[in-house]
N, C-alpha and C. Protein backbone atom coordinates (compact mmCIF):
# COMPACT_ATOMS: atom_id res chain seq x y z
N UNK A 1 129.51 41.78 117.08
CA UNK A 1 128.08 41.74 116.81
C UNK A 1 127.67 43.03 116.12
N UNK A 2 126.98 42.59 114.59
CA UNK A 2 126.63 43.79 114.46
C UNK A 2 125.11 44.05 114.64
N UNK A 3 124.64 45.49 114.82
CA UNK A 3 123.02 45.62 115.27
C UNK A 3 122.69 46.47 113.87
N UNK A 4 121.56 46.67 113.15
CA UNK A 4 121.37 47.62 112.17
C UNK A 4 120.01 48.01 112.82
N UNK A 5 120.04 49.46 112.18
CA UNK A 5 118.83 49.96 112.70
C UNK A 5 117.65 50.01 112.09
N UNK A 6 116.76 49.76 111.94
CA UNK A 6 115.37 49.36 111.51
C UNK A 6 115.03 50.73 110.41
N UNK A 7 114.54 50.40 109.03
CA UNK A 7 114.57 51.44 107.94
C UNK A 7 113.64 52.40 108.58
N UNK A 8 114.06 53.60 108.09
CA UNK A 8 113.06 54.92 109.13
C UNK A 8 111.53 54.81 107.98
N UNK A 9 110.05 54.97 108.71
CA UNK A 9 109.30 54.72 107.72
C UNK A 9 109.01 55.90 106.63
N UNK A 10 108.15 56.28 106.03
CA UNK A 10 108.03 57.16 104.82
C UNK A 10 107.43 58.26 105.48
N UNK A 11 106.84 58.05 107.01
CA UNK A 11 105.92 59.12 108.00
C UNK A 11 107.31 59.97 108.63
N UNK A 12 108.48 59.23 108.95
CA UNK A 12 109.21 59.85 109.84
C UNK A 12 110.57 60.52 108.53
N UNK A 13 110.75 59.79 107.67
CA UNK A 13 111.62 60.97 106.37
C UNK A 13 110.20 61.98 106.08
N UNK A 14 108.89 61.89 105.92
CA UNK A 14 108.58 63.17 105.95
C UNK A 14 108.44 64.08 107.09
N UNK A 15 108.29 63.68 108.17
CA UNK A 15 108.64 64.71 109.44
C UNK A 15 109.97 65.12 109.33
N UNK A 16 110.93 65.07 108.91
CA UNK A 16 112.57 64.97 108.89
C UNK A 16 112.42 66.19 107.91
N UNK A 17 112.13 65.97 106.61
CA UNK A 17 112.26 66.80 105.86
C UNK A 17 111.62 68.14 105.94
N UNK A 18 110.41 67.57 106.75
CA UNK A 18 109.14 69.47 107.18
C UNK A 18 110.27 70.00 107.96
N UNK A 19 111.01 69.35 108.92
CA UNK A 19 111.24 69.97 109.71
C UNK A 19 112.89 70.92 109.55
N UNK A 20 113.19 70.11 108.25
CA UNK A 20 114.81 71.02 108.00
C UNK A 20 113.85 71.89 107.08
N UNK A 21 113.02 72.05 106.10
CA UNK A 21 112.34 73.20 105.49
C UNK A 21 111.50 74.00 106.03
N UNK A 22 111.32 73.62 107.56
CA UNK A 22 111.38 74.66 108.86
C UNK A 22 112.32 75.55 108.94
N UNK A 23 113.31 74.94 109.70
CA UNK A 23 114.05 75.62 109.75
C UNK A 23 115.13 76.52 108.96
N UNK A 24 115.12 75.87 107.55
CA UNK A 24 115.65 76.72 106.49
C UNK A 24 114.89 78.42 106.00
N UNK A 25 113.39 77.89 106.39
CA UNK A 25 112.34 78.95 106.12
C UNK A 25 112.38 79.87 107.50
N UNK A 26 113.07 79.28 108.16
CA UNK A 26 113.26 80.48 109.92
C UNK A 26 114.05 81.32 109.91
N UNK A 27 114.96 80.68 109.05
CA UNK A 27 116.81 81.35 108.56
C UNK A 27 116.35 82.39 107.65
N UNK A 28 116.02 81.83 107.03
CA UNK A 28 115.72 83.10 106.15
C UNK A 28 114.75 84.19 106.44
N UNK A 29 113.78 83.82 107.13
CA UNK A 29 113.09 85.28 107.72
C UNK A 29 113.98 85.99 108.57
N UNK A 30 114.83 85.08 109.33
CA UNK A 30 115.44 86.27 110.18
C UNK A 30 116.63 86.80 109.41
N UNK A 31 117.11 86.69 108.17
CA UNK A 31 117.87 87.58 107.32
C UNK A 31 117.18 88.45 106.77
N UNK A 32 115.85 88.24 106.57
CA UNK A 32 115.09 89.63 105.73
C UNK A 32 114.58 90.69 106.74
N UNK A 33 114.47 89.72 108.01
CA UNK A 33 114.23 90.79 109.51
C UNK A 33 115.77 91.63 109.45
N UNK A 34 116.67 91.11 109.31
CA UNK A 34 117.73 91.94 109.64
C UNK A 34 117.73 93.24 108.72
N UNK A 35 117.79 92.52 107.13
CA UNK A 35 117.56 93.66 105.88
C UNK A 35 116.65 94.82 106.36
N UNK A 36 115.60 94.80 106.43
CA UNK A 36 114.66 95.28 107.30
C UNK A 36 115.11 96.54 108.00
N UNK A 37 115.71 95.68 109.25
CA UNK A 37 116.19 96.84 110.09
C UNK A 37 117.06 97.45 109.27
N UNK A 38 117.95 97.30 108.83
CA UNK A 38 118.79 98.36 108.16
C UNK A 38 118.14 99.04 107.42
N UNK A 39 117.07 98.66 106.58
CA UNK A 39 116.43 99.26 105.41
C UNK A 39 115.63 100.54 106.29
N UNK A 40 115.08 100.20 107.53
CA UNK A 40 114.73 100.92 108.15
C UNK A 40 115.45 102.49 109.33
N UNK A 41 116.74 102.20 109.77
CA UNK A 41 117.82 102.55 109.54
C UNK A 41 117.98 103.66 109.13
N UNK A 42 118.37 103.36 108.07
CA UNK A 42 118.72 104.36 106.57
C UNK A 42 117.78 105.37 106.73
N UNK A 43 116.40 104.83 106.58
CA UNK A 43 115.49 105.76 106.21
C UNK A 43 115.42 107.05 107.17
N UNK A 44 115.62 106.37 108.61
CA UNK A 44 115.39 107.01 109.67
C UNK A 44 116.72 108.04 109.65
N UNK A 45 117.94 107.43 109.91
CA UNK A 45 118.90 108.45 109.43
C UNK A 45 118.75 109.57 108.02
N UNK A 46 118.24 109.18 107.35
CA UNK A 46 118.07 110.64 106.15
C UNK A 46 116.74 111.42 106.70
N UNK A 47 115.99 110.81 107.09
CA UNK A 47 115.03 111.86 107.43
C UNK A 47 115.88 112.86 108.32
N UNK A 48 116.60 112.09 109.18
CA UNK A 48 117.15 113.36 110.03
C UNK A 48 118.18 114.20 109.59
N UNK A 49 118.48 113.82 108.87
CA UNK A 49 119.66 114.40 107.76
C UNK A 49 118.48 115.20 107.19
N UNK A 50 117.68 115.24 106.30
CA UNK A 50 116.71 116.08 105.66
C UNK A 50 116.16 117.43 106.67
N UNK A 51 116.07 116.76 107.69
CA UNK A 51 115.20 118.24 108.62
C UNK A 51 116.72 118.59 108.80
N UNK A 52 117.62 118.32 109.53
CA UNK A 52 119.03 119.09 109.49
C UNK A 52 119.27 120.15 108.65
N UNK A 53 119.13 119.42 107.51
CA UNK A 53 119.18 120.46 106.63
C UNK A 53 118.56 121.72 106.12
N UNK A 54 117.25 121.23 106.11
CA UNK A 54 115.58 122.02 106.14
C UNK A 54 116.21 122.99 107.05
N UNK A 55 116.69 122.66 108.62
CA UNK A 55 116.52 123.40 109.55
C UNK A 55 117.84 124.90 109.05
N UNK A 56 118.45 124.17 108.84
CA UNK A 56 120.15 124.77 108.42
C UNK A 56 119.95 125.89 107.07
């Protein structure tokens, strides 16, 4: 016996699709959050490198 499943309507492929360009758009903020921290990082390490030096 075969059963098929009833065509999904045009309301539920667009909930489907918000919701993977959700989560594609989540992914990617939390890679620019990461950039971020490093970018932030850096900065923080040379400043202290700069007074080190200042101080030296």
């Amino acid at each position: 016996m075969i059963i098929f499943d009833k065509p999904k309507s045009e309301e539920e492929v667009a909930r489907e699709k918000r919701e993977v360009e959700q989560h594609e758009f989540a992914r990617s903020q939390v890679k620019t959050n990461r950039t971020l921290a490093r970018f932030t990082l850096a900065l923080v390490l040379a400043t202290f490198c700069t007074i080190g030096v200042g101080v030296w």
